[in-house]
N, C-alpha and C. Protein backbone atom coordinates (compact mmCIF):
# COMPACT_ATOMS: atom_id res chain seq x y z
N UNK A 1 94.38 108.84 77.21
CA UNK A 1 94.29 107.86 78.27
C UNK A 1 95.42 106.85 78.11
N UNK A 2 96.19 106.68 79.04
CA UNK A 2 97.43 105.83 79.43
C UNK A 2 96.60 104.48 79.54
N UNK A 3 97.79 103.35 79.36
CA UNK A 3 97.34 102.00 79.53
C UNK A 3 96.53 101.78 81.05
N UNK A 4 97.15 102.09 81.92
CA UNK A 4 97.26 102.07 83.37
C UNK A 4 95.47 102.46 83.15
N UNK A 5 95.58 103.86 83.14
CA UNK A 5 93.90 104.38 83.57
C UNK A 5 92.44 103.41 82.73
N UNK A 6 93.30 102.56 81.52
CA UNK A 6 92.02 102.24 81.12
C UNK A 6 91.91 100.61 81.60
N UNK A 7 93.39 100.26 81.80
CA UNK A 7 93.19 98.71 83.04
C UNK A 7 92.49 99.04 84.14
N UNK A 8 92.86 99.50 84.86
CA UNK A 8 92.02 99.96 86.01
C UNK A 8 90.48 100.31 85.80
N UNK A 9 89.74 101.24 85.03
CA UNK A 9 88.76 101.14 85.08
C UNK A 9 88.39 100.10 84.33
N UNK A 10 88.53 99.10 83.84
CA UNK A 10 87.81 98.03 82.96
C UNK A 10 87.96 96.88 84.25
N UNK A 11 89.26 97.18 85.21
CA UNK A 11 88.70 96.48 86.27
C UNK A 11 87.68 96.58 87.50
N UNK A 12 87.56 97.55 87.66
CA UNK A 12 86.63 98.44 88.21
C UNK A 12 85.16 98.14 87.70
N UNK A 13 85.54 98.40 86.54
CA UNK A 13 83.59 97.76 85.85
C UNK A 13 83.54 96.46 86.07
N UNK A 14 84.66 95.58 85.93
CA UNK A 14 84.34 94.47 85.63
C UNK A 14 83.72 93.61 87.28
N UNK A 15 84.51 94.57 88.26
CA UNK A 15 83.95 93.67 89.31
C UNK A 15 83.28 93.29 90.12
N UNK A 16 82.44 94.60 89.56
CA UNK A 16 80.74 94.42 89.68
C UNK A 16 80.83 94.85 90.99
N UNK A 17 81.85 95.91 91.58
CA UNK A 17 82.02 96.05 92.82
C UNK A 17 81.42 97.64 92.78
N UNK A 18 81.26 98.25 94.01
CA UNK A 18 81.26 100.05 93.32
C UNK A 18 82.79 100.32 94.12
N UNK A 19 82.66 101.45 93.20
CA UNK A 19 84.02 101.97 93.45
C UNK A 19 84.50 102.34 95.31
N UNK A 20 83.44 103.07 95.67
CA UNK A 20 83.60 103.14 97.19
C UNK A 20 83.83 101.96 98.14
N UNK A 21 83.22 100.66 97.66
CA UNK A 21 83.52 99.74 98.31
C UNK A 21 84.78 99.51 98.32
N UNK A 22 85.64 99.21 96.78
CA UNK A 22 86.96 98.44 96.71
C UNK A 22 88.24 99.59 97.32
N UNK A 23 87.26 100.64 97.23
CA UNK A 23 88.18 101.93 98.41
C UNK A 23 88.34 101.44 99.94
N UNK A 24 87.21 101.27 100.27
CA UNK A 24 87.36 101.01 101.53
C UNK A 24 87.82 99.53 101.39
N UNK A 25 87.46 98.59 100.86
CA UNK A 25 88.37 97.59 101.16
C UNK A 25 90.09 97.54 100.86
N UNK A 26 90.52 98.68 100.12
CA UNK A 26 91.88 98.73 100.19
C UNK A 26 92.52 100.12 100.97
N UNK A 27 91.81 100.47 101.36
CA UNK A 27 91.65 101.39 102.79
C UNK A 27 92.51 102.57 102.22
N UNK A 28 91.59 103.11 100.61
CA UNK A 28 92.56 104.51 100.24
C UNK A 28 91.20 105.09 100.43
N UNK A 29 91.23 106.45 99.90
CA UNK A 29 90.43 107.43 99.64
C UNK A 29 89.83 107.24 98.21
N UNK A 30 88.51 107.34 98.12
CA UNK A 30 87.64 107.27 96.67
C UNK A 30 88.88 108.85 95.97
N UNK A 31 89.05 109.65 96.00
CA UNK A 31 89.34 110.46 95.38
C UNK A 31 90.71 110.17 94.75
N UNK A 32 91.13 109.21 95.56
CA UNK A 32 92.61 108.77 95.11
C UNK A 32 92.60 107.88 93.57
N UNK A 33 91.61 107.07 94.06
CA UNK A 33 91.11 106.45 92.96
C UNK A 33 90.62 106.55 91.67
N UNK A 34 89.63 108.10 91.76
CA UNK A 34 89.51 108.68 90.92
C UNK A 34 90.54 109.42 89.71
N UNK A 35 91.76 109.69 90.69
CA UNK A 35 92.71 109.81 90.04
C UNK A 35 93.32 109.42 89.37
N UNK A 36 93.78 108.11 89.78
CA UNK A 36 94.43 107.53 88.72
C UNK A 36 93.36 106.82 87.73
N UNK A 37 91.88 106.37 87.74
CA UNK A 37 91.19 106.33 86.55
C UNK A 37 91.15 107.55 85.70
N UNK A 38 91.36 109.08 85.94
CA UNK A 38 91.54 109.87 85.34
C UNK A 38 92.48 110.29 84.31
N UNK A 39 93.93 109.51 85.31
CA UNK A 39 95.80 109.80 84.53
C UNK A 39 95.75 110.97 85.54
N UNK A 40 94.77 111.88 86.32
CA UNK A 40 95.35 112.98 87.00
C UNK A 40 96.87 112.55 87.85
N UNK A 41 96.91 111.47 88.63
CA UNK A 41 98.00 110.65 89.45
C UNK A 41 98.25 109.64 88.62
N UNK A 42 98.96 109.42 89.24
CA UNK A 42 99.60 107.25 88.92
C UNK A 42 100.01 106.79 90.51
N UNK A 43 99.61 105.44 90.77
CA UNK A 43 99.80 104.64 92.19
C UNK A 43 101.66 104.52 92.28
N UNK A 44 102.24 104.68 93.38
CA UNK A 44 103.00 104.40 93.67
C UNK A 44 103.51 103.47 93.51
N UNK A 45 104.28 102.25 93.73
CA UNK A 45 104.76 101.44 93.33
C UNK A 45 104.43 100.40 94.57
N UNK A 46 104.34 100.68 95.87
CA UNK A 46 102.97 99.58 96.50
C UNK A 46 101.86 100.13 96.68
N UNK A 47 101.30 100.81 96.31
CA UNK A 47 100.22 100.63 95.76
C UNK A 47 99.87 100.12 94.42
N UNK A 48 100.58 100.28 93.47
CA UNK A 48 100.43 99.05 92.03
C UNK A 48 100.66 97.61 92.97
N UNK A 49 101.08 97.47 93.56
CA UNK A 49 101.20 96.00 93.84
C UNK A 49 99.80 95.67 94.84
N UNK A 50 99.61 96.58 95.29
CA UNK A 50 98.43 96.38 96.22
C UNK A 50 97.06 96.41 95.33
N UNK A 51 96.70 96.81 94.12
CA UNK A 51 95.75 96.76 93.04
C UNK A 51 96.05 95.73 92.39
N UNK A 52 97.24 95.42 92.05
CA UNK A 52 97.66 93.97 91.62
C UNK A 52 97.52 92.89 92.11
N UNK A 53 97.26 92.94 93.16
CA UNK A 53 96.71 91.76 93.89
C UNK A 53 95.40 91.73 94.87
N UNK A 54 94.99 92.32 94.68
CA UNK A 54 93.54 92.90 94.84
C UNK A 54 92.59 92.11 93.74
N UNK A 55 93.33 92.48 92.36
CA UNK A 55 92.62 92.38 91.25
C UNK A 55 93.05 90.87 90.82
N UNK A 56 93.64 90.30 91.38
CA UNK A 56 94.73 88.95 90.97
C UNK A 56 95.12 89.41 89.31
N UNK A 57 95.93 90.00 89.28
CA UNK A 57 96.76 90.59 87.88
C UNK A 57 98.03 91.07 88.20
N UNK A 58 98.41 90.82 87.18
CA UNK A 58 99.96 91.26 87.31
C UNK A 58 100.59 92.64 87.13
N UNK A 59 101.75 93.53 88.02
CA UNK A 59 101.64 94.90 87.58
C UNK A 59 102.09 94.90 85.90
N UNK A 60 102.35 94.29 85.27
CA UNK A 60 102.86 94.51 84.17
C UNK A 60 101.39 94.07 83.71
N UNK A 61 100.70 93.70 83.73
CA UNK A 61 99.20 93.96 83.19
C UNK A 61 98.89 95.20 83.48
N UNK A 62 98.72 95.54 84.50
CA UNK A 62 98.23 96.73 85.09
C UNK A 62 99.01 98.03 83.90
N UNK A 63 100.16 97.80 83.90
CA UNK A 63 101.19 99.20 83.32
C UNK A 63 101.13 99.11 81.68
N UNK A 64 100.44 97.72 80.96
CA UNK A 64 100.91 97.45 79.77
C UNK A 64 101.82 96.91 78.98
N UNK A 65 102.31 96.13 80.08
CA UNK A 65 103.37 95.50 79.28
C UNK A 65 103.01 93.99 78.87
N UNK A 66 101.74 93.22 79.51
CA UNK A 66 101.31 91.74 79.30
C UNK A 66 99.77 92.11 78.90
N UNK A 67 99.33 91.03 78.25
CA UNK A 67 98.30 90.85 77.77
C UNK A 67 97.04 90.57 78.74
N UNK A 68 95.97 90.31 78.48
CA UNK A 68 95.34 89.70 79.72
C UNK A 68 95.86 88.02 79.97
N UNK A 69 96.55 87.61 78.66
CA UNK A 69 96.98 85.97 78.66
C UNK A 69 97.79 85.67 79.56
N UNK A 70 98.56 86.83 79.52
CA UNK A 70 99.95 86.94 80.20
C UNK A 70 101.37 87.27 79.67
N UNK A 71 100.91 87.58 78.35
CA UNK A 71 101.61 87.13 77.03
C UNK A 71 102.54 88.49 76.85
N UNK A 72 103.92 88.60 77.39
CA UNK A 72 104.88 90.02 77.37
C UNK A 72 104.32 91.19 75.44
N UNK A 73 104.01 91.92 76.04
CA UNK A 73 103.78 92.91 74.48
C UNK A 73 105.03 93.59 74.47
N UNK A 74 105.29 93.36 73.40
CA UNK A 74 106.59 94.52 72.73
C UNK A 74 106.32 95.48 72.17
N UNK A 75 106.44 96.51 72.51
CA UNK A 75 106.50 97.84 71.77
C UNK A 75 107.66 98.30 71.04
N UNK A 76 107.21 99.36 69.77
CA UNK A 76 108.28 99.67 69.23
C UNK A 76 108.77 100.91 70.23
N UNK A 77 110.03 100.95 69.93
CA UNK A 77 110.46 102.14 70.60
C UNK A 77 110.45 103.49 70.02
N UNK A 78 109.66 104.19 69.39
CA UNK A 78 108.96 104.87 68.53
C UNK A 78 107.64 105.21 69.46
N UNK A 79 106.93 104.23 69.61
CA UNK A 79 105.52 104.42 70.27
C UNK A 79 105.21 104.67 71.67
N UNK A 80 104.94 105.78 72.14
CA UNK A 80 104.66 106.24 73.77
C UNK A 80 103.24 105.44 74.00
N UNK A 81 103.83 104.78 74.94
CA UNK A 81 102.81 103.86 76.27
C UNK A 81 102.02 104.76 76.68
């Protein structure tokens, strides 16, 4: 599991929403969704911005690169994201 799939579903739990709802309120398909909580897909690049602000988070939260603080994480370059 990629950073991405396990932000997403921890936002997903967290918002006490069901999943079909925050589908239809961002007017994709539940199956789309499923996907990328899976890693089967990854969101496009507006659609990360459109979950990113949905969720009020930043895409670099979303992808792994900030903390929930906000706080930039460095990786070694050795270690796959």
């Amino acid at each position: 599991m990629n950073l991405f799939t396990e932000r997403i579903s921890e936002l997903l739990s967290e918002s006490g929403k069901m999943q079909k709802d925050i589908c239809n309120e961002l007017q994709i398909p539940k199956q789309k969704m499923t996907r990328w909580k899976t890693g089967y897909n990854e969101p496009s690049l507006d659609e990360l911005i459109m979950i990113a602000n949905y969720f009020n988070v930043s895409t670099d939260y979303l992808v792994g690169l900030e903390d929930e603080t906000g706080a930039k994480i460095k990786f070694n370059k050795n270690v796959k994201i």
